[in-house]
N, C-alpha and C. Protein backbone atom coordinates (compact mmCIF):
# COMPACT_ATOMS: atom_id res chain seq x y z
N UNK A 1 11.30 8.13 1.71
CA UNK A 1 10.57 6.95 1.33
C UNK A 1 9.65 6.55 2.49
N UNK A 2 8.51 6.06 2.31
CA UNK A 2 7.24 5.97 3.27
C UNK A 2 7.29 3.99 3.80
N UNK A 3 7.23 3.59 4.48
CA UNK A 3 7.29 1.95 4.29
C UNK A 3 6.40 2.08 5.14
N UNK A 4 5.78 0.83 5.14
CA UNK A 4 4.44 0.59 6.01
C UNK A 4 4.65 -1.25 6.13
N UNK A 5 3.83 -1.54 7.41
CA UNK A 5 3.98 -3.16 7.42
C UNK A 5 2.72 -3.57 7.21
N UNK A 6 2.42 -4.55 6.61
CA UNK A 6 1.10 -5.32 6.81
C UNK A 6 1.32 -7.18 7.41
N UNK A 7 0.99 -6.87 8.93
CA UNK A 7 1.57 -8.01 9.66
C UNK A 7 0.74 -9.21 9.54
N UNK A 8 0.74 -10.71 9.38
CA UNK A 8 -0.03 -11.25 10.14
C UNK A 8 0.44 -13.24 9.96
N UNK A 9 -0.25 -13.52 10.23
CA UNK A 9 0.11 -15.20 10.38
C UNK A 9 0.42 -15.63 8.93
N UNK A 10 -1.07 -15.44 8.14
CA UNK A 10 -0.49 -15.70 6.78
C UNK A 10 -0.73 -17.14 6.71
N UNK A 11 -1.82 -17.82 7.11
CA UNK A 11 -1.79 -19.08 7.23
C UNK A 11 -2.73 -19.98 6.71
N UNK A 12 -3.05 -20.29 5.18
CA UNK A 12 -2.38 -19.49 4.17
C UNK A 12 -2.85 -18.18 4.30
N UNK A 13 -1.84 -17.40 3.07
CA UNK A 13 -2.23 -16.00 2.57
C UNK A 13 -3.37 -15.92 1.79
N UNK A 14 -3.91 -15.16 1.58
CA UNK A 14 -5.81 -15.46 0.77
C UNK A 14 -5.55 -14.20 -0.27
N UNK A 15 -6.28 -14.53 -1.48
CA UNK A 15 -6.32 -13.23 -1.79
C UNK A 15 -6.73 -12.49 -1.43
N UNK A 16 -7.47 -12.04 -0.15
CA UNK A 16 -7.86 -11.16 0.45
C UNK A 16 -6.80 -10.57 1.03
N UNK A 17 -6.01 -10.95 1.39
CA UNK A 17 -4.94 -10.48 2.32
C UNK A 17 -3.86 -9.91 0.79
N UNK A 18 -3.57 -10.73 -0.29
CA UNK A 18 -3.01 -9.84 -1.28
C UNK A 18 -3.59 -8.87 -1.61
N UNK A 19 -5.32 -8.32 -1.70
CA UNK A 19 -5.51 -6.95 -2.48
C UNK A 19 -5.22 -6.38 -1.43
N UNK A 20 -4.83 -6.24 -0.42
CA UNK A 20 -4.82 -5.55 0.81
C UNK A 20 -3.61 -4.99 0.74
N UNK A 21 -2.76 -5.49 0.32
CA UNK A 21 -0.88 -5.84 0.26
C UNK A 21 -0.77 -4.75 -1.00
N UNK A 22 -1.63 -5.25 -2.27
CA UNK A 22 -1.50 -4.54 -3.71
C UNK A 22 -1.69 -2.81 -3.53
N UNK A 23 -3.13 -2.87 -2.79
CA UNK A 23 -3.78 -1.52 -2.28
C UNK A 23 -2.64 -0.73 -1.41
N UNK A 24 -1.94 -1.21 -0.44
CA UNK A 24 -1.27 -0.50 0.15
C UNK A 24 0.05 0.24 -0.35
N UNK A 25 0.34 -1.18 -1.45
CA UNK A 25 1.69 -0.50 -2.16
C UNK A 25 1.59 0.59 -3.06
N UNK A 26 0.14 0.81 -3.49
CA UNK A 26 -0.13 2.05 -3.98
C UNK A 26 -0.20 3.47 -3.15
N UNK A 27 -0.16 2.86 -1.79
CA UNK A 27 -0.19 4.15 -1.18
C UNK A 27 1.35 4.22 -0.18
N UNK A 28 2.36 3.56 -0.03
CA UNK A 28 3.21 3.65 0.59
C UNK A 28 4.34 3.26 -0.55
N UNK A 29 5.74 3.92 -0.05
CA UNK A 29 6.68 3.75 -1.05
C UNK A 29 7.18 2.25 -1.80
N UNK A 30 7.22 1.19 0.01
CA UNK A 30 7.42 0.22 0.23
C UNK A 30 6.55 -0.53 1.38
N UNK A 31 6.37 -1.90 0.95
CA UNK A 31 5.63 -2.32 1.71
C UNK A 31 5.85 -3.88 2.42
N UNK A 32 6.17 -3.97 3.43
CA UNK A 32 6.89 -5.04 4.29
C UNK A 32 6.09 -6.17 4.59
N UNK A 33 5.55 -7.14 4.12
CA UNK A 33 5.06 -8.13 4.70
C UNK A 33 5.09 -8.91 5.96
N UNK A 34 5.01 -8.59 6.95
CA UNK A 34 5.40 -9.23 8.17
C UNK A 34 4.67 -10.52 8.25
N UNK A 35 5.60 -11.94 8.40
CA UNK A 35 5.20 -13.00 8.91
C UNK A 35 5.55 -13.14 9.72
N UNK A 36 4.32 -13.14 11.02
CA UNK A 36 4.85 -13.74 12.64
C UNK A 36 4.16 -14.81 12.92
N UNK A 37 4.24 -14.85 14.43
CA UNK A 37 4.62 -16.07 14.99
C UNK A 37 3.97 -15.56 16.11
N UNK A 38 2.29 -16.24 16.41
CA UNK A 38 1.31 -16.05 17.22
C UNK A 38 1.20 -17.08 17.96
N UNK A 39 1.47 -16.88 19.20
CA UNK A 39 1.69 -18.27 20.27
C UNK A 39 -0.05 -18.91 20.44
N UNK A 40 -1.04 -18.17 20.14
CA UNK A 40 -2.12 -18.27 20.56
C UNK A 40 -2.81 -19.07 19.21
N UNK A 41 -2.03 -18.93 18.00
CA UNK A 41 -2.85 -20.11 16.88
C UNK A 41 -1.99 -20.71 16.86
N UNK A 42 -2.85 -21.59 16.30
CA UNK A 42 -2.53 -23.44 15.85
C UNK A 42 -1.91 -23.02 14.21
N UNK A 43 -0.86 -23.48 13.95
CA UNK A 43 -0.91 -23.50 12.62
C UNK A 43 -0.78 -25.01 11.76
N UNK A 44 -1.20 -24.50 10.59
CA UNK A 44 -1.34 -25.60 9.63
C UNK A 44 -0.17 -25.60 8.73
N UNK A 45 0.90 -24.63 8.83
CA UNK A 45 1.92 -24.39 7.78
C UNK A 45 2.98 -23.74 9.03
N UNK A 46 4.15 -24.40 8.43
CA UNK A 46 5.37 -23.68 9.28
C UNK A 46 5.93 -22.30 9.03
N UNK A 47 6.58 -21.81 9.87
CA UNK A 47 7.28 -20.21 9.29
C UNK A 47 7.61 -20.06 8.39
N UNK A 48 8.86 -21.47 7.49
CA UNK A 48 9.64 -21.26 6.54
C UNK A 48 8.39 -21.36 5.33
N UNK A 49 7.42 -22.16 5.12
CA UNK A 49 6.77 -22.76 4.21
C UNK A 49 5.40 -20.98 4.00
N UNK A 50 5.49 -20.55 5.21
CA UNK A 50 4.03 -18.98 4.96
C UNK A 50 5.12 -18.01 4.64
N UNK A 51 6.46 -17.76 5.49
CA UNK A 51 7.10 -17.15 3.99
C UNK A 51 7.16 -17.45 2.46
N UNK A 52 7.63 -18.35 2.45
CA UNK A 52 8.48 -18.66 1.05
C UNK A 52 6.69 -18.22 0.32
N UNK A 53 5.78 -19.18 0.96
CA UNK A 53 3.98 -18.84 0.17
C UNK A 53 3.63 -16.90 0.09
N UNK A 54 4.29 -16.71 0.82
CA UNK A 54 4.11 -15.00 1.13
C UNK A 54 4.77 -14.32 -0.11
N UNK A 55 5.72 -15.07 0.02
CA UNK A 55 6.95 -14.24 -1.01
C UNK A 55 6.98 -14.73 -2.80
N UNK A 56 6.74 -15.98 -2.73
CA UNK A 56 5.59 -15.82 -3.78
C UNK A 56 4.42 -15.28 -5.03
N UNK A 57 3.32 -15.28 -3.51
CA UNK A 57 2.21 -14.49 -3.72
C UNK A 57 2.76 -13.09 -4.31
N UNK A 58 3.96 -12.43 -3.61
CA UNK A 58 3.87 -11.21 -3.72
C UNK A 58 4.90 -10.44 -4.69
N UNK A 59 6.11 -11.70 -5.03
CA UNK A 59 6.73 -11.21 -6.24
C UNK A 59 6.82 -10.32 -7.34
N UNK A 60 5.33 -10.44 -8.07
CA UNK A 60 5.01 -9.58 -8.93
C UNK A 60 4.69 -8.30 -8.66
N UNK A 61 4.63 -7.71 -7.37
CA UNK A 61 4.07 -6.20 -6.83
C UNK A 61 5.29 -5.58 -6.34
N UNK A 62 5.91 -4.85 -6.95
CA UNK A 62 6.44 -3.37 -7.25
C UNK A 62 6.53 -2.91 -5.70
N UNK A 63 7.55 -2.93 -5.20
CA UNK A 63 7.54 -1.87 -3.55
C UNK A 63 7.36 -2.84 -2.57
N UNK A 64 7.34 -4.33 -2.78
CA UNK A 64 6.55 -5.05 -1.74
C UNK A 64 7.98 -6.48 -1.02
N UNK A 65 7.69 -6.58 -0.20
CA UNK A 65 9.02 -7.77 0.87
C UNK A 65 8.20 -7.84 1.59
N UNK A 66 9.25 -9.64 1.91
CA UNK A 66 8.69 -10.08 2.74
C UNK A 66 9.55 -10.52 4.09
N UNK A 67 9.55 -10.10 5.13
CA UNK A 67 10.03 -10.62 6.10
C UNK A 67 9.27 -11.19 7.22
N UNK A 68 9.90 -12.42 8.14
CA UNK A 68 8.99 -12.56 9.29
C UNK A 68 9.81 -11.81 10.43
N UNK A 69 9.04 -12.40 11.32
CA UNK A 69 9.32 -11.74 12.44
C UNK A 69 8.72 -12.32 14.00
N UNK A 70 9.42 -11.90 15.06
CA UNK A 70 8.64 -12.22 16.15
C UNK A 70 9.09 -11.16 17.44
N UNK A 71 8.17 -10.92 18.61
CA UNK A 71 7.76 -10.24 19.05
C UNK A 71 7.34 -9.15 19.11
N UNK A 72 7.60 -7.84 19.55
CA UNK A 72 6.44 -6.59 19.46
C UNK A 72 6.53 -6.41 17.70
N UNK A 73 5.50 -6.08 17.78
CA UNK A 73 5.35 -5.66 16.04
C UNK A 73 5.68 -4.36 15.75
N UNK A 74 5.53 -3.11 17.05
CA UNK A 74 6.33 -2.07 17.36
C UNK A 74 8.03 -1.89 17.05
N UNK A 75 8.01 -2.75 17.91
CA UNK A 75 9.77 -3.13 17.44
C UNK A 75 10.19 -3.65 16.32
N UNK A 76 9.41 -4.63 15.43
CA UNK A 76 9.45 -4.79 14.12
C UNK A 76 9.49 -3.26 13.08
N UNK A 77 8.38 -2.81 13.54
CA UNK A 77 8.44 -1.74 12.48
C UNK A 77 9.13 -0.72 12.52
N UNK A 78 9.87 -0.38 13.98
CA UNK A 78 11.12 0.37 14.22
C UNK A 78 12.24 -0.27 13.54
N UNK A 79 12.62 -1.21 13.93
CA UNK A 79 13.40 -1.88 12.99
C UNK A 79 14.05 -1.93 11.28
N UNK A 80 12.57 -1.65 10.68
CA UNK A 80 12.45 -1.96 9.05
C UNK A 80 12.00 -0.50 8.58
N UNK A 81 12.16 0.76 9.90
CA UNK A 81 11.39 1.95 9.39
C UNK A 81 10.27 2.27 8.91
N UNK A 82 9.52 1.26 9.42
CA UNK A 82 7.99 1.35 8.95
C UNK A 82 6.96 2.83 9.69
N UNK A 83 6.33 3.55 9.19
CA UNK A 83 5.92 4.91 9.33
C UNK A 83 4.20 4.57 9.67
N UNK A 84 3.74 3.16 9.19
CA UNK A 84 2.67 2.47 9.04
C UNK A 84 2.37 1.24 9.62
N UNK A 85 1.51 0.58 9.84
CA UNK A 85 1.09 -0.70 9.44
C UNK A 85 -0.36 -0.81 8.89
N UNK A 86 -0.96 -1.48 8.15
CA UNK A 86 -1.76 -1.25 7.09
C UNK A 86 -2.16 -2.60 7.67
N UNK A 87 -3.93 -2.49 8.17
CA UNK A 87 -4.91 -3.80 8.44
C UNK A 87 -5.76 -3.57 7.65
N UNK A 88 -6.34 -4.99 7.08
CA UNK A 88 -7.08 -5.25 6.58
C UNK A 88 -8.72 -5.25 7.18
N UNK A 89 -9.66 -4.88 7.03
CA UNK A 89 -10.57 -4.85 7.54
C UNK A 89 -12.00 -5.62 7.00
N UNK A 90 -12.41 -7.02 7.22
CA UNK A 90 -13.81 -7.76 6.76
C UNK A 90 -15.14 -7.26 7.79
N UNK A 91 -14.97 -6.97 8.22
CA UNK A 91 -16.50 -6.43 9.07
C UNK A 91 -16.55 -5.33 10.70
N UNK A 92 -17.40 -5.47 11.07
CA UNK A 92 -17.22 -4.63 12.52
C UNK A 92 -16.39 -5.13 13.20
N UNK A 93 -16.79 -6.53 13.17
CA UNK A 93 -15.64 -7.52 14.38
C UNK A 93 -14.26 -7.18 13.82
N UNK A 94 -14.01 -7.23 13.21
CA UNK A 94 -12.32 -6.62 12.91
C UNK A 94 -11.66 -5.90 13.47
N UNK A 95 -13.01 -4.58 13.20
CA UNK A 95 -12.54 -3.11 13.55
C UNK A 95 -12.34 -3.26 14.68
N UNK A 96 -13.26 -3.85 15.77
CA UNK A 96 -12.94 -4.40 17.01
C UNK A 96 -11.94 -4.48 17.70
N UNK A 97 -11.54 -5.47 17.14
CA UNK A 97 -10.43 -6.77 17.19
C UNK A 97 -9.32 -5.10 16.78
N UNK A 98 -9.41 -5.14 15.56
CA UNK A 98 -7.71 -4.42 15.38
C UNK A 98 -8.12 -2.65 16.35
N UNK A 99 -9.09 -2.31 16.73
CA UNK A 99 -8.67 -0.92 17.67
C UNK A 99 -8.05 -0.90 18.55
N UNK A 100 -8.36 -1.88 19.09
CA UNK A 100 -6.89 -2.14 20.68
C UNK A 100 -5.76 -2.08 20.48
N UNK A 101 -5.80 -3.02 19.77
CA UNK A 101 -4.05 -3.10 19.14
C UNK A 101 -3.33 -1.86 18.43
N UNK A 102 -4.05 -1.16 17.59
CA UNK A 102 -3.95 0.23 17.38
C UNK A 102 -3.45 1.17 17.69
N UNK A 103 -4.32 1.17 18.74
CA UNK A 103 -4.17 1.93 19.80
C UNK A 103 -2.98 2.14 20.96
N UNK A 104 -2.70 0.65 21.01
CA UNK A 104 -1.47 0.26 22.11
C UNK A 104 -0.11 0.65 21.44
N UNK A 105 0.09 -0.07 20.31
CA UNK A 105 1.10 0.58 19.10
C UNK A 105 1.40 2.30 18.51
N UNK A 106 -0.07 2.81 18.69
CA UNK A 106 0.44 3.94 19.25
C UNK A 106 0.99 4.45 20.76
N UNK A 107 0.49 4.01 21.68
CA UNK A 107 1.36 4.30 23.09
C UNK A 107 2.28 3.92 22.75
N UNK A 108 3.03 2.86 22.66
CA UNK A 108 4.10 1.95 22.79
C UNK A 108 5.30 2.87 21.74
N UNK A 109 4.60 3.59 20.91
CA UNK A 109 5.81 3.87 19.65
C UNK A 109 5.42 5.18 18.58
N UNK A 110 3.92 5.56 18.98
CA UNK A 110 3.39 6.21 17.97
C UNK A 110 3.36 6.00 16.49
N UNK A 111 3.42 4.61 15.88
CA UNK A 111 3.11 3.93 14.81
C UNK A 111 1.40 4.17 14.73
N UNK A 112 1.47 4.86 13.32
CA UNK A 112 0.05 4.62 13.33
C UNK A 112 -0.67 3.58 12.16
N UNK A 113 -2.05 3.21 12.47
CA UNK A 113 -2.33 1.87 11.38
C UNK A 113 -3.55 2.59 10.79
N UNK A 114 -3.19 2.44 9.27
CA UNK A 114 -4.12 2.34 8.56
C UNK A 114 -4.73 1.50 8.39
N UNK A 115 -6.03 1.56 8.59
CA UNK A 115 -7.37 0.40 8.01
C UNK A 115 -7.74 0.35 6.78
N UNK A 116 -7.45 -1.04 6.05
CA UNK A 116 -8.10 -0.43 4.49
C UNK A 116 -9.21 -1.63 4.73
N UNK A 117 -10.46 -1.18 3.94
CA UNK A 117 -11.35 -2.36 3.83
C UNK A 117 -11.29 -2.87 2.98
N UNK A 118 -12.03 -4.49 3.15
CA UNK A 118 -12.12 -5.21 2.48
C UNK A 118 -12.73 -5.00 1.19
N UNK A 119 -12.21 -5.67 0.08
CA UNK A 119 -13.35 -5.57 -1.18
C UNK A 119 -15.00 -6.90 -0.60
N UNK A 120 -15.29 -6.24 -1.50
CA UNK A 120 -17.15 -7.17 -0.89
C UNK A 120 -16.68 -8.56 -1.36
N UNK A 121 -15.60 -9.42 -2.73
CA UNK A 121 -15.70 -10.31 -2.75
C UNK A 121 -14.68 -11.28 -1.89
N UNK A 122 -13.92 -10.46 -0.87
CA UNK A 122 -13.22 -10.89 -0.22
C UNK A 122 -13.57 -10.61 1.42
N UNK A 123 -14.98 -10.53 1.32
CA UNK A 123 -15.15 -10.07 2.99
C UNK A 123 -15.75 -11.28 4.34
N UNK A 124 -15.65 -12.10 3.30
CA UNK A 124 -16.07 -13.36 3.87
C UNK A 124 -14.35 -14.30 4.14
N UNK A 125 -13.86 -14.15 3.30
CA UNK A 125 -12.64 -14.80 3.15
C UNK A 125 -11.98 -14.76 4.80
N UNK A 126 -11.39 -16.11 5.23
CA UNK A 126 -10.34 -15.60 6.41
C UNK A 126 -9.71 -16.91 5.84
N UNK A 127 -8.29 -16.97 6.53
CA UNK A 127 -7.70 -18.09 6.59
C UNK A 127 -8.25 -19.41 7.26
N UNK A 128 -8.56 -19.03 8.61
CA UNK A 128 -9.14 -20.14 9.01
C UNK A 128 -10.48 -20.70 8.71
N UNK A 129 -11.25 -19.86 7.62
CA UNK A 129 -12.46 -20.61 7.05
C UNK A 129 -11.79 -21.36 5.85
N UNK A 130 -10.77 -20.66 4.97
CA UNK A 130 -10.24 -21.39 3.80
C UNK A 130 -9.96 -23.33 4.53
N UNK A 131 -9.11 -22.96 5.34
CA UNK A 131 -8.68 -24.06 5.87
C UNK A 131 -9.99 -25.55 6.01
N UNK A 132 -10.83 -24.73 6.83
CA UNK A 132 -11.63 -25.75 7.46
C UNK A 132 -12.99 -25.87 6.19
N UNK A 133 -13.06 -25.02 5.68
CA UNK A 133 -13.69 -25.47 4.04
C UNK A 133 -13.15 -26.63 3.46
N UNK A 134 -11.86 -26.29 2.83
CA UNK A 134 -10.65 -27.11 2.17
C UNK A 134 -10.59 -28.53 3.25
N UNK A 135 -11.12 -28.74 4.00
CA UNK A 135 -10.82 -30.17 4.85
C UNK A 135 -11.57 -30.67 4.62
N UNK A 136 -12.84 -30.04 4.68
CA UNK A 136 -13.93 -30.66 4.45
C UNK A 136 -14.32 -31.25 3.24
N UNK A 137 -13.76 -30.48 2.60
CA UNK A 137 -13.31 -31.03 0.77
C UNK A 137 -14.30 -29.63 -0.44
N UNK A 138 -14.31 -28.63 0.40
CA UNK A 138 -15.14 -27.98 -0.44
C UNK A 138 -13.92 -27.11 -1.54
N UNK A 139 -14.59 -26.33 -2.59
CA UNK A 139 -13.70 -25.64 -3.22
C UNK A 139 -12.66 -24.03 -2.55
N UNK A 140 -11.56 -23.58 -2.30
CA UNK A 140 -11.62 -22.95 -2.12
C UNK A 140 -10.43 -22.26 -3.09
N UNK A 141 -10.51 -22.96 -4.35
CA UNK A 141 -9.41 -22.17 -5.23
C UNK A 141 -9.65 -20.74 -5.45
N UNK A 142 -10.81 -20.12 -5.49
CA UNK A 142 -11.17 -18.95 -5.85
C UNK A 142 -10.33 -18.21 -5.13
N UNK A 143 -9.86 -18.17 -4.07
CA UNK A 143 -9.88 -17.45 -2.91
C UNK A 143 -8.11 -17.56 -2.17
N UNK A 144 -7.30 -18.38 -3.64
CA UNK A 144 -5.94 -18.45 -2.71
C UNK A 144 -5.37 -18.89 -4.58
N UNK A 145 -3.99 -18.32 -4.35
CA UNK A 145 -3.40 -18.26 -5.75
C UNK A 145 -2.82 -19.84 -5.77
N UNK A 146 -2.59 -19.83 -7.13
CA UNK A 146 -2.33 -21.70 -7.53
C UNK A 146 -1.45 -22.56 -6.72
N UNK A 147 -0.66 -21.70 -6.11
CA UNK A 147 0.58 -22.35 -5.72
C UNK A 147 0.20 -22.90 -4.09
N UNK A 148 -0.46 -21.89 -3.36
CA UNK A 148 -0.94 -21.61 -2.14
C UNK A 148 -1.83 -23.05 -1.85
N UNK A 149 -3.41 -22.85 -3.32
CA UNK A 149 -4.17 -24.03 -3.45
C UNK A 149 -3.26 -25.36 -2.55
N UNK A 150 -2.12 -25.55 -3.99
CA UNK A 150 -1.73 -26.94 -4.34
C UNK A 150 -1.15 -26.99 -3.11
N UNK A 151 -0.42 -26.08 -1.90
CA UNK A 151 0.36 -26.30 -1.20
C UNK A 151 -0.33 -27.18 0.12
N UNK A 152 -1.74 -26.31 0.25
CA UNK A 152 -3.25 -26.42 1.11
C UNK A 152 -3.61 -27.88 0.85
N UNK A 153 -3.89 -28.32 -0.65
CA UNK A 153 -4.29 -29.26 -0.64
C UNK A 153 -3.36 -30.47 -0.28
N UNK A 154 -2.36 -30.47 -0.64
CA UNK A 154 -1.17 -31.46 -0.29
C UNK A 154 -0.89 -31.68 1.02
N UNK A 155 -1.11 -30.12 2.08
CA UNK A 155 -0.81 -30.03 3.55
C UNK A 155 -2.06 -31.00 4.18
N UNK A 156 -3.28 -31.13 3.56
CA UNK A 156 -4.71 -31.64 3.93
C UNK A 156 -4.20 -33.18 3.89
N UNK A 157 -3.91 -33.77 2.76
CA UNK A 157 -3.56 -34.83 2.20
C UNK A 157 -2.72 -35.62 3.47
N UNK A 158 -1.66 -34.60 3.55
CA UNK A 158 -0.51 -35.61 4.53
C UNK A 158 -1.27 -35.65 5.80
N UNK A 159 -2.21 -34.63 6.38
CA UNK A 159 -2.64 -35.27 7.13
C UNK A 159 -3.69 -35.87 7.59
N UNK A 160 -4.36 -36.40 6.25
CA UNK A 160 -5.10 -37.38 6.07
C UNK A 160 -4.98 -38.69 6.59
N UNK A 161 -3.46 -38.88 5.45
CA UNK A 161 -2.32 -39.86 5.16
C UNK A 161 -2.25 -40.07 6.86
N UNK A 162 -1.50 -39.64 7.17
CA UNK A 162 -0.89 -39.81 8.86
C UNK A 162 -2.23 -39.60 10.01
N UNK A 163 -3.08 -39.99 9.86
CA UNK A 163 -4.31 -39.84 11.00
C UNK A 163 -4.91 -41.18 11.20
């Protein structure tokens, strides 16, 4: 059996980050959702609340879990037998951004990462634009499943409420 991880904050999950998840489970036996825990963002949603939204989202897909996690993501995927980790890719800056890391995960363990790209209507999408759209009060249902929306909009609300 082949497992692969697709790691990341998840804050919210976008549908961009699900066709990414869907796509991969077509190509790996099983496919691990990793939710971590990045000292370097701010989040808008707690661990327990981007799981449970993770797990969710991803219910309906065949081969697919969700676990979090924290520190090396190496050691995560040793852990869960992952043979993969599977990034998502929206533009050059990505590719960027995820070759280092890549790269190091192979020294560190010889894990290798597949890049899948983005679809074109999801290449704009990130979490932290959903977010700061959605504050501003613009629409961003297109772009995050119902539950995720209502969770976003309610998280906006309280801290409206409390400011």
């Amino acid at each position: 059996m082949t497992r692969a991880v697709c790691p990341g904050s998840f804050d919210p999950l976008t549908r961009g980050h699900l066709d990414i998840v869907a796509r991969a489970a077509r190509l790996f036996d099983e496919v691990v959702v990793a939710v971590g825990v990045n000292a370097s963002k701010r989040r808008l949603f707690d661990d327990e609340e981007r799981l449970a939204m993770a797990a969710a989202a991803t219910a309906d897909l065949p081969g697919v879990r969700v676990e979090g996690f924290s520190g090396l993501l190496t050691d995560f995927c040793t852990r869960v037998g992952a043979v993969a980790v599977v990034k998502g890719l929206r533009s050059a800056g990505d590719y960027e951004y995820e070759l280092p890391m890549a790269q190091m995960n192979d020294h560190l363990s010889g894990l290798e990462t597949v890049f899948v790209a983005s679809r074109p209507q999801f290449a704009h999408v990130s979490s932290s634009l959903v977010k700061e759209v959605a504050t501003l009060g613009g629409d961003v249902a297109p772009f995050l499943t119902p539950e995720v929306h209502a969770r976003l909009l309610a998280r906006i609300a309280e801290r409206r409420a409390g400011a």
